[in-house]
C-alpha atoms as a PDB file:
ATOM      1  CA  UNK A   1      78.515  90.789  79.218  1.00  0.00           C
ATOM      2  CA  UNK A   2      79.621  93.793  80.619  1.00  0.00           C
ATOM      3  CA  UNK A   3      83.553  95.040  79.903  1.00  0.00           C
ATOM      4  CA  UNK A   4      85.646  95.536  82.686  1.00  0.00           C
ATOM      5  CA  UNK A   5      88.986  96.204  81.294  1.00  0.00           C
ATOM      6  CA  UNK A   6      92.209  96.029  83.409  1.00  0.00           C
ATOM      7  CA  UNK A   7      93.712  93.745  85.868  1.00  0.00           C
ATOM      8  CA  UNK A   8      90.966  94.366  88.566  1.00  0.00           C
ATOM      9  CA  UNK A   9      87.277  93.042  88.591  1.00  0.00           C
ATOM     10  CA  UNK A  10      84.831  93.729  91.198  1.00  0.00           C
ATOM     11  CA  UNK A  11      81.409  92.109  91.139  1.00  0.00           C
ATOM     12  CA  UNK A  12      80.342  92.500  94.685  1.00  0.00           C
ATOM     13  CA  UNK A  13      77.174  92.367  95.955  1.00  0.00           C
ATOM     14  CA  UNK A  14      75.671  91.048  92.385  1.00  0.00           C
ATOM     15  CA  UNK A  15      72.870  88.584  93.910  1.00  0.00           C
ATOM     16  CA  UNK A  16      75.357  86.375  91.371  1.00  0.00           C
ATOM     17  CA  UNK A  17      74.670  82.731  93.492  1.00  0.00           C
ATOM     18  CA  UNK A  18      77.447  81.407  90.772  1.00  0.00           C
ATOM     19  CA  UNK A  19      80.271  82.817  89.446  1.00  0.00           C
ATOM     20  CA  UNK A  20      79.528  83.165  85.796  1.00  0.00           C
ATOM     21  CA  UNK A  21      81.938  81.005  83.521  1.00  0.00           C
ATOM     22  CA  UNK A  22      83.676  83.978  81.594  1.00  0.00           C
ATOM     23  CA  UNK A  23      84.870  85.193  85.236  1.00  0.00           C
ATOM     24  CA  UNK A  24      87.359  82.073  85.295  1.00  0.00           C
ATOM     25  CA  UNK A  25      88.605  82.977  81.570  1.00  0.00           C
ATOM     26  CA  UNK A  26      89.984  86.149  82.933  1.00  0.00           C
ATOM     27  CA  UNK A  27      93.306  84.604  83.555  1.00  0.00           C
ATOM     28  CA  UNK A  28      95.149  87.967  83.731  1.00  0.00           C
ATOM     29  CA  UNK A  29      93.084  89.656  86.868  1.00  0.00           C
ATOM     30  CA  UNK A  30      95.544  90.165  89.871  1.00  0.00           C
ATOM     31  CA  UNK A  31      92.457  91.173  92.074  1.00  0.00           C
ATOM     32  CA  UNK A  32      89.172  89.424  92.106  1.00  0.00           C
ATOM     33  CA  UNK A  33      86.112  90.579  94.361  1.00  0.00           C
ATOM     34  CA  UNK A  34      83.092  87.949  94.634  1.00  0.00           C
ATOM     35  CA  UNK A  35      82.057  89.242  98.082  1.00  0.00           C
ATOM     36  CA  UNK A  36      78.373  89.302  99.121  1.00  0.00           C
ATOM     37  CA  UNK A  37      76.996  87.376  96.401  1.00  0.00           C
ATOM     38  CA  UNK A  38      75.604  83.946  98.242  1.00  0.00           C
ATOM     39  CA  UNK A  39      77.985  81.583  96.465  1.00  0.00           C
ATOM     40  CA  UNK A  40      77.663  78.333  98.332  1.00  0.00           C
ATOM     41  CA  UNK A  41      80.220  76.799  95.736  1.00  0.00           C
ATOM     42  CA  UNK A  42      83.681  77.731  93.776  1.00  0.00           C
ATOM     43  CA  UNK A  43      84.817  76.254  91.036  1.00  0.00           C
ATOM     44  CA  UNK A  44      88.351  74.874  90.512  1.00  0.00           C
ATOM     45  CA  UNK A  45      88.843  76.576  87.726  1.00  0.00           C
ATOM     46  CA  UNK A  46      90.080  79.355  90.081  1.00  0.00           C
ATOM     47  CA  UNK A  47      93.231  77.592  90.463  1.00  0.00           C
ATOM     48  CA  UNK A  48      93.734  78.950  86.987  1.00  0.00           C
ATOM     49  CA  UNK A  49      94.189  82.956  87.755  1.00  0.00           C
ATOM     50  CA  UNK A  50      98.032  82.344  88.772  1.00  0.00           C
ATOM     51  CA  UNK A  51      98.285  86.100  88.612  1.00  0.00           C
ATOM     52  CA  UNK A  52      95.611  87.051  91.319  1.00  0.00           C
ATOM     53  CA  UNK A  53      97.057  88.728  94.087  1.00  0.00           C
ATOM     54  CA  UNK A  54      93.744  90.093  96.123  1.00  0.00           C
ATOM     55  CA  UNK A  55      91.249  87.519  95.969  1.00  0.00           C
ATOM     56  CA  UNK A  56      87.560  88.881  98.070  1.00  0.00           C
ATOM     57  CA  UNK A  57      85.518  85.501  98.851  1.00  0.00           C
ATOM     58  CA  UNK A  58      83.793  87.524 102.381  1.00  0.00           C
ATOM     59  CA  UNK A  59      80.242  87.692 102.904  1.00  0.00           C
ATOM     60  CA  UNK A  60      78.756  84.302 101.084  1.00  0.00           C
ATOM     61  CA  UNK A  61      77.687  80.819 101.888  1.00  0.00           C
ATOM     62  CA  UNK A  62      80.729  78.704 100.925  1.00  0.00           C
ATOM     63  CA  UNK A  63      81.276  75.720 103.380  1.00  0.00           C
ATOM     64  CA  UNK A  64      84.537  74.374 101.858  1.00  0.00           C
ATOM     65  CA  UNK A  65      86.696  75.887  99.102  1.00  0.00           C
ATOM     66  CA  UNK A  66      88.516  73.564  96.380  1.00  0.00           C
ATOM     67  CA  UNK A  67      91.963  72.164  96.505  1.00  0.00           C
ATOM     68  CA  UNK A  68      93.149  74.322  93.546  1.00  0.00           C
ATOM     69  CA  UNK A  69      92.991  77.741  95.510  1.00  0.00           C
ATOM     70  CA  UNK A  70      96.055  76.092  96.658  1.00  0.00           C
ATOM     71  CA  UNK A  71      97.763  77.032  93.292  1.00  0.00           C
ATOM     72  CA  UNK A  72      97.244  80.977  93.424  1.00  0.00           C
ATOM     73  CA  UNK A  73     101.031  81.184  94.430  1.00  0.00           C
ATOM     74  CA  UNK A  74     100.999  84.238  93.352  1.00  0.00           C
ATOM     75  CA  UNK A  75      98.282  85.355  96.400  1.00  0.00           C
ATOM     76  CA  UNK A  76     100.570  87.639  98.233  1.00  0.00           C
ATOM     77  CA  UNK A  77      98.081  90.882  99.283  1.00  0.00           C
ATOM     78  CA  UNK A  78      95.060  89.476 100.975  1.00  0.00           C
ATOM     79  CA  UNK A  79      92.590  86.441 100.892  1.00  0.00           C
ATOM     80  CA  UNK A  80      89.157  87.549 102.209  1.00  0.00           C
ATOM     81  CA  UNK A  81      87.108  84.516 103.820  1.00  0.00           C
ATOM     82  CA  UNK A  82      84.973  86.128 106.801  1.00  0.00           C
ATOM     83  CA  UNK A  83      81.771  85.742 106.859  1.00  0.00           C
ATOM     84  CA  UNK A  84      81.242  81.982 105.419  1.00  0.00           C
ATOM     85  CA  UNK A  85      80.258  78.573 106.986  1.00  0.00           C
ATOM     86  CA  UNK A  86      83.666  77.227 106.735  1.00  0.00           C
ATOM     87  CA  UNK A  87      85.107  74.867 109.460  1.00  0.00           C
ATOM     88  CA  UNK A  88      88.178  73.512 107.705  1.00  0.00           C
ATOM     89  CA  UNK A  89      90.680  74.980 104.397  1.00  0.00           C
ATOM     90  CA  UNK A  90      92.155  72.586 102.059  1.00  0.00           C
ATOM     91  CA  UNK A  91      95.757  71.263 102.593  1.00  0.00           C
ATOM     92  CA  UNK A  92      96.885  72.809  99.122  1.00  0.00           C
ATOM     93  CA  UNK A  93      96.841  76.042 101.166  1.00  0.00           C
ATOM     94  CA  UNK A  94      99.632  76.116 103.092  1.00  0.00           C
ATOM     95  CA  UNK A  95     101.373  76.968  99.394  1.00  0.00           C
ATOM     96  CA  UNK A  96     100.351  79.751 100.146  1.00  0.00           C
ATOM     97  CA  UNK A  97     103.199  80.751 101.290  1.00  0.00           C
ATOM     98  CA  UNK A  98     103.613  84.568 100.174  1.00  0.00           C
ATOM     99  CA  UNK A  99     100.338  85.479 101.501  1.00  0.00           C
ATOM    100  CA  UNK A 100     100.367  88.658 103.557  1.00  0.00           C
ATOM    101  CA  UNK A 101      96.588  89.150 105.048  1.00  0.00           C
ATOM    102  CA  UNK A 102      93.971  86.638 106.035  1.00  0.00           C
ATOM    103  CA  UNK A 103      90.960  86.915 107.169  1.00  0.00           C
ATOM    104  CA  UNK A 104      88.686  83.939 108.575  1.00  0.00           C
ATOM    105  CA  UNK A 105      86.702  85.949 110.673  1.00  0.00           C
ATOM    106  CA  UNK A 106      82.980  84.945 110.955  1.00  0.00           C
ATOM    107  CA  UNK A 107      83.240  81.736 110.047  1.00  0.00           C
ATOM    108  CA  UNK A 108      82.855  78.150 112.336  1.00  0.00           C
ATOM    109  CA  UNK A 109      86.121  77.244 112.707  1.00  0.00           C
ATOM    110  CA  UNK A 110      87.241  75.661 116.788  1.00  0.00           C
ATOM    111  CA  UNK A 111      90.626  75.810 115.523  1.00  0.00           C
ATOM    112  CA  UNK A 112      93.166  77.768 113.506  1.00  0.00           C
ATOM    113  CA  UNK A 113      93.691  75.451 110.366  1.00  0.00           C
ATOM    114  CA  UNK A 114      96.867  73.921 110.537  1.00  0.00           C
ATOM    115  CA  UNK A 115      97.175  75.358 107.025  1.00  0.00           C
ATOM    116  CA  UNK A 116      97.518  78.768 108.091  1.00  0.00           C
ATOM    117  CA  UNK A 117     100.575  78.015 109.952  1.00  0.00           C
ATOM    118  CA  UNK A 118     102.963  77.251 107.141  1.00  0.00           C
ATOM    119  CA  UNK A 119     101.966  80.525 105.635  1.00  0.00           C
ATOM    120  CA  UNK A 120     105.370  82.164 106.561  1.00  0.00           C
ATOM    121  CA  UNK A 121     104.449  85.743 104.915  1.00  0.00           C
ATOM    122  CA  UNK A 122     101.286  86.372 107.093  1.00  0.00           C
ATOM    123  CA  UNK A 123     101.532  89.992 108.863  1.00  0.00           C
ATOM    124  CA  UNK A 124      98.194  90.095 110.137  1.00  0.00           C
ATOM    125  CA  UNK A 125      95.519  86.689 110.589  1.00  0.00           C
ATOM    126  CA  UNK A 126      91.602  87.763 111.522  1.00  0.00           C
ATOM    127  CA  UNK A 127      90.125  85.008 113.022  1.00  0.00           C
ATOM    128  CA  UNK A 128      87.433  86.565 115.292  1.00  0.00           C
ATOM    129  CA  UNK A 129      83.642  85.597 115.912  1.00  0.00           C
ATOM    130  CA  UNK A 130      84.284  82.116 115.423  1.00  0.00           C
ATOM    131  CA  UNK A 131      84.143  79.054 117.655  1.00  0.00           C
ATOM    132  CA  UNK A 132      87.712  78.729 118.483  1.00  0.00           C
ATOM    133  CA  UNK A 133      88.479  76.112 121.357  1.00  0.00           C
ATOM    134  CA  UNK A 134      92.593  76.144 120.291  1.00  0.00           C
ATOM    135  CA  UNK A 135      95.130  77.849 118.626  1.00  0.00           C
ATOM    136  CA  UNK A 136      98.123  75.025 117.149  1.00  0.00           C
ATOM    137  CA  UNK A 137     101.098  75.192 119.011  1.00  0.00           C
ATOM    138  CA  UNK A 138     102.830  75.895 115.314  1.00  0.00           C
ATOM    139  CA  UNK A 139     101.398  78.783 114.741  1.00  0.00           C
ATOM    140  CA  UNK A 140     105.019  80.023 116.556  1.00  0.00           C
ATOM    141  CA  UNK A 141     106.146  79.145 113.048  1.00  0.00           C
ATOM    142  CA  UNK A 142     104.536  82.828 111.944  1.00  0.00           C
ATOM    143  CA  UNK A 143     107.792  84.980 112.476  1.00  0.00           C
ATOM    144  CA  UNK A 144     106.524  87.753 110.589  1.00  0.00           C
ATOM    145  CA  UNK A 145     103.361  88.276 111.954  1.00  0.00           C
ATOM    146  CA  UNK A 146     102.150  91.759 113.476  1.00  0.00           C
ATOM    147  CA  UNK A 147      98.249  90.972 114.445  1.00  0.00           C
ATOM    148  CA  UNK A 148      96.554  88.624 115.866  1.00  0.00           C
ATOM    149  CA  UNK A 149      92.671  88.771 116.194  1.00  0.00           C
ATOM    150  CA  UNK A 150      90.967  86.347 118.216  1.00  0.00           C
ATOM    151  CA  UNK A 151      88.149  88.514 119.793  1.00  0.00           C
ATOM    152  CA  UNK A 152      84.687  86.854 119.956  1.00  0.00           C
ATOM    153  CA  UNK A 153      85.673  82.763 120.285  1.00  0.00           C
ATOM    154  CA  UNK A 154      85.780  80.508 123.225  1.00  0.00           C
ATOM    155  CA  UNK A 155      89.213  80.142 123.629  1.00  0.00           C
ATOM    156  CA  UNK A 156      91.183  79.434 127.191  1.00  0.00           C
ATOM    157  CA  UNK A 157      94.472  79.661 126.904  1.00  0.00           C
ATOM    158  CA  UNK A 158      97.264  80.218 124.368  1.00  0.00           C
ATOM    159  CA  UNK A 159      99.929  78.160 122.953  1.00  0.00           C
ATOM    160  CA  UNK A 160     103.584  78.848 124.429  1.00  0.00           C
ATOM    161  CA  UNK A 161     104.857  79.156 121.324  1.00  0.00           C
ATOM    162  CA  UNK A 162     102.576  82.618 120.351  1.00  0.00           C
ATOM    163  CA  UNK A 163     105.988  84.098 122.673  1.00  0.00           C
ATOM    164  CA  UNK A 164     107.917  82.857 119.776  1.00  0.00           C
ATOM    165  CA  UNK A 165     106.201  85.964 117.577  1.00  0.00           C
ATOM    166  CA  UNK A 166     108.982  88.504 117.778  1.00  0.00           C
ATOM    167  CA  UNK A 167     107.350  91.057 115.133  1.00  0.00           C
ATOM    168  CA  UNK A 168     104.122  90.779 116.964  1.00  0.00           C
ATOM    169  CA  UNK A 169     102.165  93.913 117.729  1.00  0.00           C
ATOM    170  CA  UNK A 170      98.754  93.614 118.372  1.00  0.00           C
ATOM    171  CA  UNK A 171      97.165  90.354 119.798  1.00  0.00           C
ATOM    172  CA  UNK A 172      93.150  91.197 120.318  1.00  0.00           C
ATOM    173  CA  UNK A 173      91.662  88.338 122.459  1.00  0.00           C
ATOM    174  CA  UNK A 174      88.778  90.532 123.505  1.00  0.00           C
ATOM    175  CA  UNK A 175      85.476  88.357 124.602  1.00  0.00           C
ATOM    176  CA  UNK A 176      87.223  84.791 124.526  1.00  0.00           C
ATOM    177  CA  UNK A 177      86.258  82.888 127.440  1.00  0.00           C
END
């Protein structure tokens, strides 16, 4: 096993297909990069590393996520999930709620998870190249939010409540028809 010291491990683009046990033992990481490595499954011993706050899932094969992601309160800089085959996120998500980035791009979701809208902290939500049909009128609930990407999904109109966004800067909604 190889030693990567500190609070940070990266082990993108590994060919890893599972994360190797020791990985989960590593309770002290605050950022955790499993990107491109064709993980189809996660275990729930994830919900473990209380003290991640980057956590990289992009660019694998993982079709649902487990319940205990929903206990990485401490997940405040960014959760990476583009590029995946999800099409719905756990309910223990919306604790999420100090979560400042999310990405969801590239996946097959037709709606915004419901989820996503009791995540209070969110500044900016990617949720382009998908197969978005509607947006939840909650997601007015997202006060703080800055950006909104939609590009790419086959959406055809917009809640009311996206007026509700005060701090919101940048709405992309490029290629939705």
């Amino acid at each position: 096993m190889q030693d990567f010291a500190g609070p940070n491990l990266s082990l993108w683009k590994k060919a890893l297909g599972v994360v190797p046990a020791w990985v989960w033992e590593r309770t002290e990481l605050e950022t955790l990069v499993l990107a491109d490595n064709g993980l189809s499954d996660l275990s729930d011993r994830i919900g473990g590393m209380k003290k991640l706050r980057m956590l990289d899932l992009g660019h694998n094969k993982l079709a649902h996520l487990p319940d205990a992601l929903g206990n990485l309160g401490g997940l405040t800089d960014f959760l990476y999930l583009h590029d995946n085959e999800l099409t719905t996120l756990p309910q223990s998500l919306q604790r999420l709620t100090k979560l400042r980035y999310l990405n969801l791009s590239e996946n097959a979701f037709e709606t915004i998870p419901e989820v996503v809208t009791h995540m209070e902290s969110l500044i900016e939500l990617r949720v382009t190249d998908n197969r978005l049909m509607t947006i939840p009128d909650r997601v007015g609930r997202l006060s703080r939010l800055r950006e909104l990407h939609l590009r790419n999904n086959k959406l055809t109109s917009l809640p009311e409540s996206i007026g509700a966004l005060s701090e919101l800067r940048q709405i992309d909604l490029r290629a939705t028809h």
